[in-house]
Protein backbone atom coordinates (compact mmCIF):
# COMPACT_ATOMS: atom_id res chain seq x y z
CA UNK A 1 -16.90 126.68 -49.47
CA UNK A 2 -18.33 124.77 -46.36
CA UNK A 3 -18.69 121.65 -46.84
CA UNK A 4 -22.27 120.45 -45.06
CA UNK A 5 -22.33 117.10 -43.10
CA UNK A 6 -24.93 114.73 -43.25
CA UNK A 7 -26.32 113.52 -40.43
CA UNK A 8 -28.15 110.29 -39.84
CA UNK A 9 -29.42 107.78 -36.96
CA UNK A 10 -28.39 104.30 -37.52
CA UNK A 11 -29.90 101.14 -35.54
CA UNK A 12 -27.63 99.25 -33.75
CA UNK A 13 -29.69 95.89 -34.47
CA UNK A 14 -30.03 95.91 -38.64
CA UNK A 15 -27.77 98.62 -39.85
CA UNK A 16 -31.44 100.45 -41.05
CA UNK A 17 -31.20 104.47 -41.17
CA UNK A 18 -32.85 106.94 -41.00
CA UNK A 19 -33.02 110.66 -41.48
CA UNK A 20 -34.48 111.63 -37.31
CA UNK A 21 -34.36 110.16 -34.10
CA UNK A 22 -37.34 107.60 -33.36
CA UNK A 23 -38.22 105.16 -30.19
CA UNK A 24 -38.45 102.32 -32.23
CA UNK A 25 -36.27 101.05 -35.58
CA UNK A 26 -38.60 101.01 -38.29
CA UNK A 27 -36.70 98.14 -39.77
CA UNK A 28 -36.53 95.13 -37.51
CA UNK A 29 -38.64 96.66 -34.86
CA UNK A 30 -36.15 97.12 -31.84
CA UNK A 31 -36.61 99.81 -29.50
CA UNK A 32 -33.84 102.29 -28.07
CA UNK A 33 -31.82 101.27 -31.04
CA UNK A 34 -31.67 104.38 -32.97
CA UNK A 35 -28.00 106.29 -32.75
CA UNK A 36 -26.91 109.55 -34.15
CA UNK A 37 -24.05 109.53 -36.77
CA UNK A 38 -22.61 111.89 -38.64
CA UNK A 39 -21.46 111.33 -42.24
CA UNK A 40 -18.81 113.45 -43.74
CA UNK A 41 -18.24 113.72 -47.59
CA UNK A 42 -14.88 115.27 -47.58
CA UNK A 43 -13.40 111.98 -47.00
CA UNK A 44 -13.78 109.43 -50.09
CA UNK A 45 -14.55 106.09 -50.09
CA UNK A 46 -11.44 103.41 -49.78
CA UNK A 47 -10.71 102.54 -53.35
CA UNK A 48 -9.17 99.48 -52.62
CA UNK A 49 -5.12 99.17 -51.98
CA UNK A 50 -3.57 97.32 -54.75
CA UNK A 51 -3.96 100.54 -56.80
CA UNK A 52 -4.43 98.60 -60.15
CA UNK A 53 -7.48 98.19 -62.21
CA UNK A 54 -10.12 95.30 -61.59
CA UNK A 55 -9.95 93.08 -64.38
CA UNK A 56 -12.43 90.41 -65.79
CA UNK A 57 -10.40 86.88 -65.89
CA UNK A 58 -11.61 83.70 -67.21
CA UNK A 59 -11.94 80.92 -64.61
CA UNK A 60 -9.61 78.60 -66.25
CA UNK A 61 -7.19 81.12 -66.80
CA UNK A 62 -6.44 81.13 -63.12
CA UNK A 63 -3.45 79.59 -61.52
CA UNK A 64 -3.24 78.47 -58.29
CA UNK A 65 -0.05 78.16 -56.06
CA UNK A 66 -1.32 74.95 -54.58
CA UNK A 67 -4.22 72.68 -53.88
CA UNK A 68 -4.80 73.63 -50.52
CA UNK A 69 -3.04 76.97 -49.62
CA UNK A 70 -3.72 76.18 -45.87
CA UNK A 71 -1.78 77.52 -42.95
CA UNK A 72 -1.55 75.02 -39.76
CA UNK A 73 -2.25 76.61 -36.31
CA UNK A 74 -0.33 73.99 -34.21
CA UNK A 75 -4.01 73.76 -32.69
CA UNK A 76 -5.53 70.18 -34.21
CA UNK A 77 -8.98 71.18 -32.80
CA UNK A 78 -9.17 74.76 -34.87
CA UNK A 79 -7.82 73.30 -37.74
CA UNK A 80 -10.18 70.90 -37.84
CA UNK A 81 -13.26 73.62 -37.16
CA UNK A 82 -11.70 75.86 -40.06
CA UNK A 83 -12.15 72.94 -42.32
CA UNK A 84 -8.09 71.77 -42.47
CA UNK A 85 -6.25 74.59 -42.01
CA UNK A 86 -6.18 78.41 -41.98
CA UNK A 87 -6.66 79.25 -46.10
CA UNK A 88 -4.75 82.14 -47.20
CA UNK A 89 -6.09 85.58 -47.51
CA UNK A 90 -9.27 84.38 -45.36
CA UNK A 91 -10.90 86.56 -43.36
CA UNK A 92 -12.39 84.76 -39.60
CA UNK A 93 -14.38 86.12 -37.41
CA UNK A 94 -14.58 84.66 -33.41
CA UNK A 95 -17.20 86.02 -31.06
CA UNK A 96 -17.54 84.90 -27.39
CA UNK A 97 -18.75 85.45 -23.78
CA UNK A 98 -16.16 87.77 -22.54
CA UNK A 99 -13.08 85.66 -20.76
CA UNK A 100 -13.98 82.60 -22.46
CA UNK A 101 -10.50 82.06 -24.24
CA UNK A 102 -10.64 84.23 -27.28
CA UNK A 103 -7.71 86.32 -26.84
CA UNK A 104 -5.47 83.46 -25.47
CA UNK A 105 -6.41 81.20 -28.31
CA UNK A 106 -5.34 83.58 -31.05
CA UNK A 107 -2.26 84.41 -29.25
CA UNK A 108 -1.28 80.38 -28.91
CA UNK A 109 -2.03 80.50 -32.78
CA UNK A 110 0.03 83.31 -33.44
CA UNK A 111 2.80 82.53 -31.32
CA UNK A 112 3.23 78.51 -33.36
CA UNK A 113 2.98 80.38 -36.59
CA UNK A 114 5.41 83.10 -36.24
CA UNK A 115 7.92 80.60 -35.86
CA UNK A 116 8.04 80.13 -39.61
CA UNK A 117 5.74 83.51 -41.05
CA UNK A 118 5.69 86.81 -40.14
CA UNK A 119 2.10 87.84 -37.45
CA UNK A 120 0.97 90.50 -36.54
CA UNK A 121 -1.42 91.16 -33.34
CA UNK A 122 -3.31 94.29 -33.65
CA UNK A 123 -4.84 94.53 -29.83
CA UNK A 124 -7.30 97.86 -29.42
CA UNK A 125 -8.33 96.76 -25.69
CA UNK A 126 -5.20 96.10 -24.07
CA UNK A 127 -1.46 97.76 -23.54
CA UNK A 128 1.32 95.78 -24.83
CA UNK A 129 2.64 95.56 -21.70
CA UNK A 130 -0.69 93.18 -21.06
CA UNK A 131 -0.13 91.22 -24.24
CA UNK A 132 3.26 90.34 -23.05
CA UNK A 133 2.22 89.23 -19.27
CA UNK A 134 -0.63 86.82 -20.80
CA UNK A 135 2.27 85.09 -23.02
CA UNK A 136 5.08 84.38 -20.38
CA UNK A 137 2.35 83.12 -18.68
CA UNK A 138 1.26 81.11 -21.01
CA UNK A 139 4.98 80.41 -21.72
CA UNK A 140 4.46 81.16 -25.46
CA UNK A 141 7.74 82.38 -27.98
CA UNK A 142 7.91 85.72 -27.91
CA UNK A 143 10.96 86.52 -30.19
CA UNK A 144 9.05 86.48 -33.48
CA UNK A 145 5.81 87.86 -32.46
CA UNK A 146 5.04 91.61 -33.39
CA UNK A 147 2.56 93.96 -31.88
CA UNK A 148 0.72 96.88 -32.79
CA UNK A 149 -1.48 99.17 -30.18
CA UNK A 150 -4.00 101.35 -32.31
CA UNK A 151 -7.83 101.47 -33.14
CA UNK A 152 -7.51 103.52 -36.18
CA UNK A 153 -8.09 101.56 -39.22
CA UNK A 154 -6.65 103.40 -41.80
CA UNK A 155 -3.13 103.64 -39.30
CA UNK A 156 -3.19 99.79 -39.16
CA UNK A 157 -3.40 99.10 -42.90
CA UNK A 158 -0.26 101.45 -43.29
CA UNK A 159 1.79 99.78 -40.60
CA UNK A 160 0.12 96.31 -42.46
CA UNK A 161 1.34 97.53 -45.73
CA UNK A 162 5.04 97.95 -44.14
CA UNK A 163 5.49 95.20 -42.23
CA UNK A 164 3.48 92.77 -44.88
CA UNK A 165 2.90 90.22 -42.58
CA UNK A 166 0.95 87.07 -43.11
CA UNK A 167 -1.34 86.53 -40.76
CA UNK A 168 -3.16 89.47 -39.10
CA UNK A 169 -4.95 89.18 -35.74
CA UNK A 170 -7.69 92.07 -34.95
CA UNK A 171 -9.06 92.42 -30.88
CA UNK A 172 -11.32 93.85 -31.63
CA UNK A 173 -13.37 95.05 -34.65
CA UNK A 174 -15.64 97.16 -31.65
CA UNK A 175 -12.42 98.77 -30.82
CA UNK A 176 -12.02 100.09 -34.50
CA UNK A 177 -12.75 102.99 -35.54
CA UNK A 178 -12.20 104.97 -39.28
CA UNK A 179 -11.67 108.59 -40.54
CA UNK A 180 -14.52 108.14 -43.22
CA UNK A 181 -16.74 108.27 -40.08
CA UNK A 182 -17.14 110.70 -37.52
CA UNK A 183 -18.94 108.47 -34.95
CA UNK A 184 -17.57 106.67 -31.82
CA UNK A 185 -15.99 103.14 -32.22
CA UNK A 186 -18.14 100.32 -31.88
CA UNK A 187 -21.29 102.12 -33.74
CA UNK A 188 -22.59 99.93 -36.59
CA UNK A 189 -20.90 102.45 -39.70
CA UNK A 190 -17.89 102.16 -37.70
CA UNK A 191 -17.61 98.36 -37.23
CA UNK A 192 -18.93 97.58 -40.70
CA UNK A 193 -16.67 99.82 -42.63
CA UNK A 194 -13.70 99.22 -41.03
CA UNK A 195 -14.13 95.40 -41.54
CA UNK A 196 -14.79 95.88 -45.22
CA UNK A 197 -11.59 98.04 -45.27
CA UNK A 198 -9.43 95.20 -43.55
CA UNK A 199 -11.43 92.18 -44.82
CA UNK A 200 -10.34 94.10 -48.56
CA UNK A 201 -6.70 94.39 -47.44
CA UNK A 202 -6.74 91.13 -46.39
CA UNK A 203 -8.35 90.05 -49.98
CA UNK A 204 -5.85 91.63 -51.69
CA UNK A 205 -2.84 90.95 -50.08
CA UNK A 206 -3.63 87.20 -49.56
CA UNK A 207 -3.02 87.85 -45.95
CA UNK A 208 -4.87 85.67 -43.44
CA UNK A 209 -7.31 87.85 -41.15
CA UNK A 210 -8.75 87.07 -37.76
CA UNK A 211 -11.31 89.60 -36.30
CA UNK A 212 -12.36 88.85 -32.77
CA UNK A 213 -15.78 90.63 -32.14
CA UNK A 214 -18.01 90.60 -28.89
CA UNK A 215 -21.37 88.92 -28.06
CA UNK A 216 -24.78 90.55 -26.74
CA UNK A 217 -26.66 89.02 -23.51
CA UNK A 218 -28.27 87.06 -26.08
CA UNK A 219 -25.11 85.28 -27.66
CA UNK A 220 -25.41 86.60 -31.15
CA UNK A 221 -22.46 88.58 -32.53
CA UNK A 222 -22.82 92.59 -31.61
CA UNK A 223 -23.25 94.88 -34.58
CA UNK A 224 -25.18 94.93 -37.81
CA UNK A 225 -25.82 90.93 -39.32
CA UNK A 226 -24.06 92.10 -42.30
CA UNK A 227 -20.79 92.04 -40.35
CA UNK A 228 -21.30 87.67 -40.57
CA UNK A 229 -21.74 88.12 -44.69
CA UNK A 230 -18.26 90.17 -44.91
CA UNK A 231 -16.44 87.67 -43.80
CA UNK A 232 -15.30 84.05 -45.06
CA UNK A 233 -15.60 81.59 -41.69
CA UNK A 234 -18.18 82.72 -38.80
CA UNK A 235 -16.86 80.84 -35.31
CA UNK A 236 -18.75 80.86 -31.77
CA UNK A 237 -16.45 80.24 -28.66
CA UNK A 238 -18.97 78.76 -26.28
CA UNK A 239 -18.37 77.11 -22.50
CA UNK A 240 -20.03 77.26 -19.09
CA UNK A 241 -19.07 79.63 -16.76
CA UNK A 242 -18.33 76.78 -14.28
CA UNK A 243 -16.90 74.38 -16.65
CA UNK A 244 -13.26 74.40 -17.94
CA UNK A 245 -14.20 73.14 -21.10
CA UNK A 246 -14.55 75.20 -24.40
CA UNK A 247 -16.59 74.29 -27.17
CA UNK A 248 -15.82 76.45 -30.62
CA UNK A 249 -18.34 75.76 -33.37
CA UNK A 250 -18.37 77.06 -37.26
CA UNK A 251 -21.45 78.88 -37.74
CA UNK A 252 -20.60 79.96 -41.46
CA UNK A 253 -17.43 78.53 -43.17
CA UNK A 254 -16.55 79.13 -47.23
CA UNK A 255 -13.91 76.49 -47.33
CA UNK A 256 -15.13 73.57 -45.22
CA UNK A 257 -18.37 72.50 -43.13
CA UNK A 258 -20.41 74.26 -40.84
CA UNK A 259 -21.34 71.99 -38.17
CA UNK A 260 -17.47 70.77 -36.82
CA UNK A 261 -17.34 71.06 -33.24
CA UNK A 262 -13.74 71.85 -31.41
CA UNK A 263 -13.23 70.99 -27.87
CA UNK A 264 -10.52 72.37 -25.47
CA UNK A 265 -10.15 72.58 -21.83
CA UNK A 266 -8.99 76.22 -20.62
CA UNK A 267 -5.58 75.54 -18.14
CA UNK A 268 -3.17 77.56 -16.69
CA UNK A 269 -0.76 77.53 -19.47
CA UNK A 270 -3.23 78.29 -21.82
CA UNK A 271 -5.98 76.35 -23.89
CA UNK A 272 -5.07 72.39 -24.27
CA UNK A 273 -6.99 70.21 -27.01
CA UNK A 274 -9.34 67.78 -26.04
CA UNK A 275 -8.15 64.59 -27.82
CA UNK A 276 -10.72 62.04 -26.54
CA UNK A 277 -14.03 64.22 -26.44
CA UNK A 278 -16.61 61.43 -26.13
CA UNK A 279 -14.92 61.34 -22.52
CA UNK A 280 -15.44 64.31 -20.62
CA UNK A 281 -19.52 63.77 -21.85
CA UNK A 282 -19.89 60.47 -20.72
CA UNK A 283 -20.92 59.70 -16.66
CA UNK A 284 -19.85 56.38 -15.11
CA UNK A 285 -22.21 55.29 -12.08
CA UNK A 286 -21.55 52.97 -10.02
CA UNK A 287 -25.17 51.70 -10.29
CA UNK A 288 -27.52 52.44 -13.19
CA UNK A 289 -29.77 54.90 -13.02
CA UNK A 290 -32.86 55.85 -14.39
CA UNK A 291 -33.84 58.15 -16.57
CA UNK A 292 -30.11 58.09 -18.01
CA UNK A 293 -29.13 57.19 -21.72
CA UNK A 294 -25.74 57.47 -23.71
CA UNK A 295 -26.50 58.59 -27.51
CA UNK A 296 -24.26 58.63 -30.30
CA UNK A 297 -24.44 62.39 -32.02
CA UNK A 298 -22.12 63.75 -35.26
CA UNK A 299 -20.71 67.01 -34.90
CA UNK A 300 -19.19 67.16 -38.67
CA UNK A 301 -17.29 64.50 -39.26
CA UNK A 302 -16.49 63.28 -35.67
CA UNK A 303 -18.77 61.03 -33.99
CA UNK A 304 -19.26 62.08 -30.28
CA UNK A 305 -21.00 60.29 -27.09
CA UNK A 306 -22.89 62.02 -25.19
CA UNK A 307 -25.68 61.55 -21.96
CA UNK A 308 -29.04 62.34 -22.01
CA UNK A 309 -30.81 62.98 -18.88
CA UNK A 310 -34.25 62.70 -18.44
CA UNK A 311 -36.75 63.32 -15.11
CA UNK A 312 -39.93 62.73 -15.29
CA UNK A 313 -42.74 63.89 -12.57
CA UNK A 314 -46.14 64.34 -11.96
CA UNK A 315 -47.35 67.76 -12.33
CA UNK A 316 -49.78 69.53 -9.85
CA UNK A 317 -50.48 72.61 -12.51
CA UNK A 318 -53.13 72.42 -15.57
CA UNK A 319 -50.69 72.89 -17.89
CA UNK A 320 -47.22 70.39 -18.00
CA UNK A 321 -43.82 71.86 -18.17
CA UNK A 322 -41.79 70.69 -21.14
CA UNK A 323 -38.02 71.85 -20.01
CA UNK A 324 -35.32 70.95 -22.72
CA UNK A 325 -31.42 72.12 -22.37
CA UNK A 326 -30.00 71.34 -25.40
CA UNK A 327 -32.31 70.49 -27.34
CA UNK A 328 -35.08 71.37 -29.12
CA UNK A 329 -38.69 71.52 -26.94
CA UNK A 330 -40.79 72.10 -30.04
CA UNK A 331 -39.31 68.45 -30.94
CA UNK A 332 -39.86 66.98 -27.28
CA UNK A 333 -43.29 67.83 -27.97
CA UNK A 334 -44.30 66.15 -30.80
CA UNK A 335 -41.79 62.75 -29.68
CA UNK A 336 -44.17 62.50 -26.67
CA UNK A 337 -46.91 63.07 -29.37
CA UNK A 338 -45.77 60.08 -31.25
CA UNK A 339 -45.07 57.81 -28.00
CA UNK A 340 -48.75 58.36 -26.86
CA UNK A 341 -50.11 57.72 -30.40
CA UNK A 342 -47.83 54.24 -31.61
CA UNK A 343 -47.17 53.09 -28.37
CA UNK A 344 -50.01 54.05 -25.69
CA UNK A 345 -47.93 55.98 -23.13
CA UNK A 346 -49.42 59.11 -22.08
CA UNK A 347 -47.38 61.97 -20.11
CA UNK A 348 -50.07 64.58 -20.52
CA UNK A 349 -50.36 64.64 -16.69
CA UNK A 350 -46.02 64.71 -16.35
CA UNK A 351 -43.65 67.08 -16.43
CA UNK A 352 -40.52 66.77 -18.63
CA UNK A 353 -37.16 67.83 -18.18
CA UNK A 354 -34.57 67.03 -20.63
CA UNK A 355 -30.55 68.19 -20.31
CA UNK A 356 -27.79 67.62 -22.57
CA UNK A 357 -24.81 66.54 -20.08
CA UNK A 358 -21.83 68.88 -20.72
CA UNK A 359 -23.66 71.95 -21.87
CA UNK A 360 -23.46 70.51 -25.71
CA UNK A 361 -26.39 71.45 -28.12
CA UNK A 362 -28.16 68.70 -30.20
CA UNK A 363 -29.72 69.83 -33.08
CA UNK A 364 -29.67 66.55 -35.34
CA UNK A 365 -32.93 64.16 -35.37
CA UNK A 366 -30.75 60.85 -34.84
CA UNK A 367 -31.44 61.37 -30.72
CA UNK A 368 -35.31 61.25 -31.02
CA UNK A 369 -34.73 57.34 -29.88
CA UNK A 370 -32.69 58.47 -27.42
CA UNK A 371 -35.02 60.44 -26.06
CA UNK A 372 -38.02 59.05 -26.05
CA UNK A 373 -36.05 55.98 -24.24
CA UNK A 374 -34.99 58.16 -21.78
CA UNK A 375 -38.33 59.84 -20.73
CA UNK A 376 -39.52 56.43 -20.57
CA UNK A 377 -36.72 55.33 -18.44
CA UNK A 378 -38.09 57.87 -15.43
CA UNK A 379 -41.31 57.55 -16.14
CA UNK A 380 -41.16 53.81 -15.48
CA UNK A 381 -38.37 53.93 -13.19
CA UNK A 382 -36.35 51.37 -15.07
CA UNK A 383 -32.95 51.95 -15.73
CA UNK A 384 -30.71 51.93 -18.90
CA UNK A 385 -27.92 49.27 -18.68
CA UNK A 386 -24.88 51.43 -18.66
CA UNK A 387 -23.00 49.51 -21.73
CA UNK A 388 -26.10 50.53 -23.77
CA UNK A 389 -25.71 53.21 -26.80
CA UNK A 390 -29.23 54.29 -28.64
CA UNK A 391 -29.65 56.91 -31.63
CA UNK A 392 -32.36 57.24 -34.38
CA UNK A 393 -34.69 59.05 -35.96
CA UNK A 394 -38.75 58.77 -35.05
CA UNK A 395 -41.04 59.83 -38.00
CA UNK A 396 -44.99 60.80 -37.24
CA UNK A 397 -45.73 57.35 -38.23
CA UNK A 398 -44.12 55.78 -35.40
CA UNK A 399 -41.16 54.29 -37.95
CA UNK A 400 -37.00 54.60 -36.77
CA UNK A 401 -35.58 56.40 -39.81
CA UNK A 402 -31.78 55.86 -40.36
CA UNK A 403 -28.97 58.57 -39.39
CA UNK A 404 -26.11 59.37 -41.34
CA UNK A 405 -22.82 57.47 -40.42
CA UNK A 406 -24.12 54.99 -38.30
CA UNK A 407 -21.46 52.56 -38.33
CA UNK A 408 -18.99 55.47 -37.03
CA UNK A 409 -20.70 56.01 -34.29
CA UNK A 410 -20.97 52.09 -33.51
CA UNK A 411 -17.30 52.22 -33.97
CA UNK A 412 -17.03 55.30 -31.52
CA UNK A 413 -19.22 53.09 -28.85
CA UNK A 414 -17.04 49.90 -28.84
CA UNK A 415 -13.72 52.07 -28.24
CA UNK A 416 -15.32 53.21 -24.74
CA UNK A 417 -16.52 49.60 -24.07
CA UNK A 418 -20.42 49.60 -25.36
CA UNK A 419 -21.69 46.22 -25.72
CA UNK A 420 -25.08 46.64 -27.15
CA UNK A 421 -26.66 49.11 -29.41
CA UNK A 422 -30.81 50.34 -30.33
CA UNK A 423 -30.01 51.31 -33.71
CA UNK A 424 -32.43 51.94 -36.95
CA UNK A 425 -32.76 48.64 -38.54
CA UNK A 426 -31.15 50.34 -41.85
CA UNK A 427 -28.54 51.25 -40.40
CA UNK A 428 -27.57 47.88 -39.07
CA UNK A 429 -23.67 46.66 -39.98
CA UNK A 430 -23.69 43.85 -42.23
CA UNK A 431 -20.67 42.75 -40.68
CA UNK A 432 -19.67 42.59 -36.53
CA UNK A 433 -17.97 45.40 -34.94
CA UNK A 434 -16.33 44.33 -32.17
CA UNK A 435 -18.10 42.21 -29.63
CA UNK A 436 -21.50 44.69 -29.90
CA UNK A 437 -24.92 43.01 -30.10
CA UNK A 438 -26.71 45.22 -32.55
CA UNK A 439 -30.43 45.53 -31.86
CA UNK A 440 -32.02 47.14 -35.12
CA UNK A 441 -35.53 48.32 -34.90
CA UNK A 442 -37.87 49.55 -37.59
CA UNK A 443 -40.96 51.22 -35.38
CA UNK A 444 -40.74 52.80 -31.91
CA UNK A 445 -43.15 50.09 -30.94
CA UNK A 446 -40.64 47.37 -31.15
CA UNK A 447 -38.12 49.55 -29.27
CA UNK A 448 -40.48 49.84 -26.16
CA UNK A 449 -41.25 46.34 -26.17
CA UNK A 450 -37.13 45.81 -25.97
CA UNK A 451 -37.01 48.41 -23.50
CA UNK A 452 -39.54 46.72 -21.32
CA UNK A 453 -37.19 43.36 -21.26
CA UNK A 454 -34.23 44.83 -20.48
């Protein structure tokens, strides 16, 4: 008997299906999405690979072989992103520009742990002969360090289930492709089901999984959103194309925060971590200048210095551009809002440009001081003394709301030789640090009025 296959088009944006070809997804709305797949029922689902039956255990009848079952990646700045450590039988997922350093930072990782655990590299884009090149050249161990050229899942898992190594390396899940599916690698039933077939190898095995997947032109991971929920730690390796500097951020973590930042500058022997981060933001001028302030920002639990730039300029069009890089210009907005209503400073006839030196994004409130000091800066003309540091929080009433860790970050300013500080008067130390003159202010009407005696 002939077994019929069932055919189906599947968007490439939201996973939706459905049963004929249309322009547009019915689901999320995208156009051109729609692809044909073909779904064959002579192949049965994976049934998992331990081959025993689930069981129902109570909670405290679990044992646990330590407190932290962690792996170390010999990389201080990844660690610290993956909340301490690599947990075992985790399942990461990196996405990045292409180049940025994604392949060359898993292969650094792999090549410290293999000195003491058995890795495995899984590469579906590049010969092993290429693999090889990008370590001597990176002058990396190679003794240790297995390698496995393939793109069919269910020929990995067996090789996996041989070799039982602990930590698995996957470039990349577009590259993968599974017999339970008859449609060409990278379509959204292909990516998705063979990540739940190695992200449930990995859970089963306690076997540490990375999965490196690509980017669109918009910076979101490529594939189906359900591709982020299948995994345990979501991380985005960002940098400028001009800039030597990587940034990689946890967008979704299970065993540690989300907003730790990792900094490392791309060399030719690889990636080196940034020890001292606050120093590659920061921009020493000879002379003051206007329209520049250095703010105090937390990226998890690391407080980090960075310069805000501000120009302000009068604006021959009937409607004022309001530029932010960044930052947030729905927020610039209603700060300018709130320094024409408390403190009588109009910019309705200005444009404003804001940038974030060193292509970092601020997302917290604790720079609305910050900001609003620097578009005053240019708009005035009045400089910032250099050895300044300013952070809070404006509310609609005009008040300066404390941040959280404050005193960190005034710690952070008197290492690189800050003398003063505009801070939120709650968040004002109750005892010296260091030879700072703390200025706290309660209302962004007494932090003009300090700004205009400087």
């Amino acid at each position: 008997m002939t077994i019929k296959t069932k055919v189906t088009h599947t968007c490439q944006a939201c996973g939706a299906h459905s049963p004929k070809w249309a322009g547009q997804c019915l689901g999320c709305g995208a156009w051109n999405s729609l692809v044909e797949e073909i779904l064959s029922p002579s192949h049965p689902r994976h049934q998992g690979f331990s081959g025993a039956e689930p069981a129902i255990t109570p909670m405290h009848h679990v044992t646990l072989e330590a407190e932290e079952a962690r792996l170390y990646s010999g990389l201080k700045e990844l660690d610290r992103v993956l909340g301490g450590g690599l947990v075992i039988g985790s399942a990461v997922l990196i996405g990045g520009d292409p180049g940025i350093g994604k392949s060359t930072l898993l292969l650094q990782t792999l090549a410290h742990l293999s000195q003491h655990l058995k890795v495995l590299y899984v590469t579906g884009e590049e010969s092993l002969q290429q693999v090889t090149l990008r370590a001597r050249r990176l002058g990396l161990p190679e003794t240790h360090l297995l390698l496995l050229t393939d793109t069919n899942v269910e020929r990995i898992i067996k090789c996996m289930q041989k070799e039982k190594p602990a930590v698995i390396v996957v470039d990349s899940i577009q590259t993968m492709h599974t017999d339970l599916l008859q449609s060409a690698p990278g379509a959204v039933g292909q990516v998705r089901e063979s990540a739940a077939q190695l992200v449930a190898f990995a859970k089963q095995t306690n076997t540490a999984l990375f999965l490196v997947g690509h980017v669109t032109k918009e910076g979101t991971l490529a594939g189906p959103r359900v591709l982020e929920h299948m995994v345990d730690c979501v991380l985005y390796f960002e940098g400028e194309q001009d800039s030597r500097y990587r940034v990689i951020r946890a967008i979704k973590n299970r065993f540690g925060a989300v907003n730790e930042l990792g900094i490392f500058a791309m060399t030719d022997k690889g990636l080196k971590e940034v020890n001292n981060p606050s120093a590659i933001f920061l921009s020493r001028y000879e002379n003051p200048v206007a329209g520049s302030v250095i703010m105090a920002t937390r990226e998890g639990s690391r407080p980090l210095l960075v310069e805000v730039q501000a120009l302000v300029d009068q604006s021959h069009m009937g409607n004022p551009r309001r530029v932010c890089v960044g930052l947030d210009p729905q927020r610039l907005a209603m700060l300018l809002a709130v320094l024409h209503r408390h403190s009588g400073i109009t910019t309705y006839d200005q444009d404003v440009f804001l940038n974030v030196v060193g292509g970092v994004r601020i997302t917290e409130t604790g720079a609305d001081l910050a900001l609003v000091l620097a578009v005053l800066s240019s708009l005035r003309n009045r400089p910032v003394p250099q050895d300044s540091l300013i952070f809070g929080e404006i509310g609609l009433a005009g008040e300066i709301r404390p941040v959280q860790g404050g005193q960190e970050r005034l710690r952070e300013a008197v290492k690189h030789g800050f003398k003063q500080a505009i801070i939120p008067h709650t968040n004002a130390p109750k005892e010296k640090i260091g030879d700072m003159q703390i200025v706290p202010v309660q209302f962004l009407a007494q932090a003009v009025d300090y700004f205009k005696n400087l």
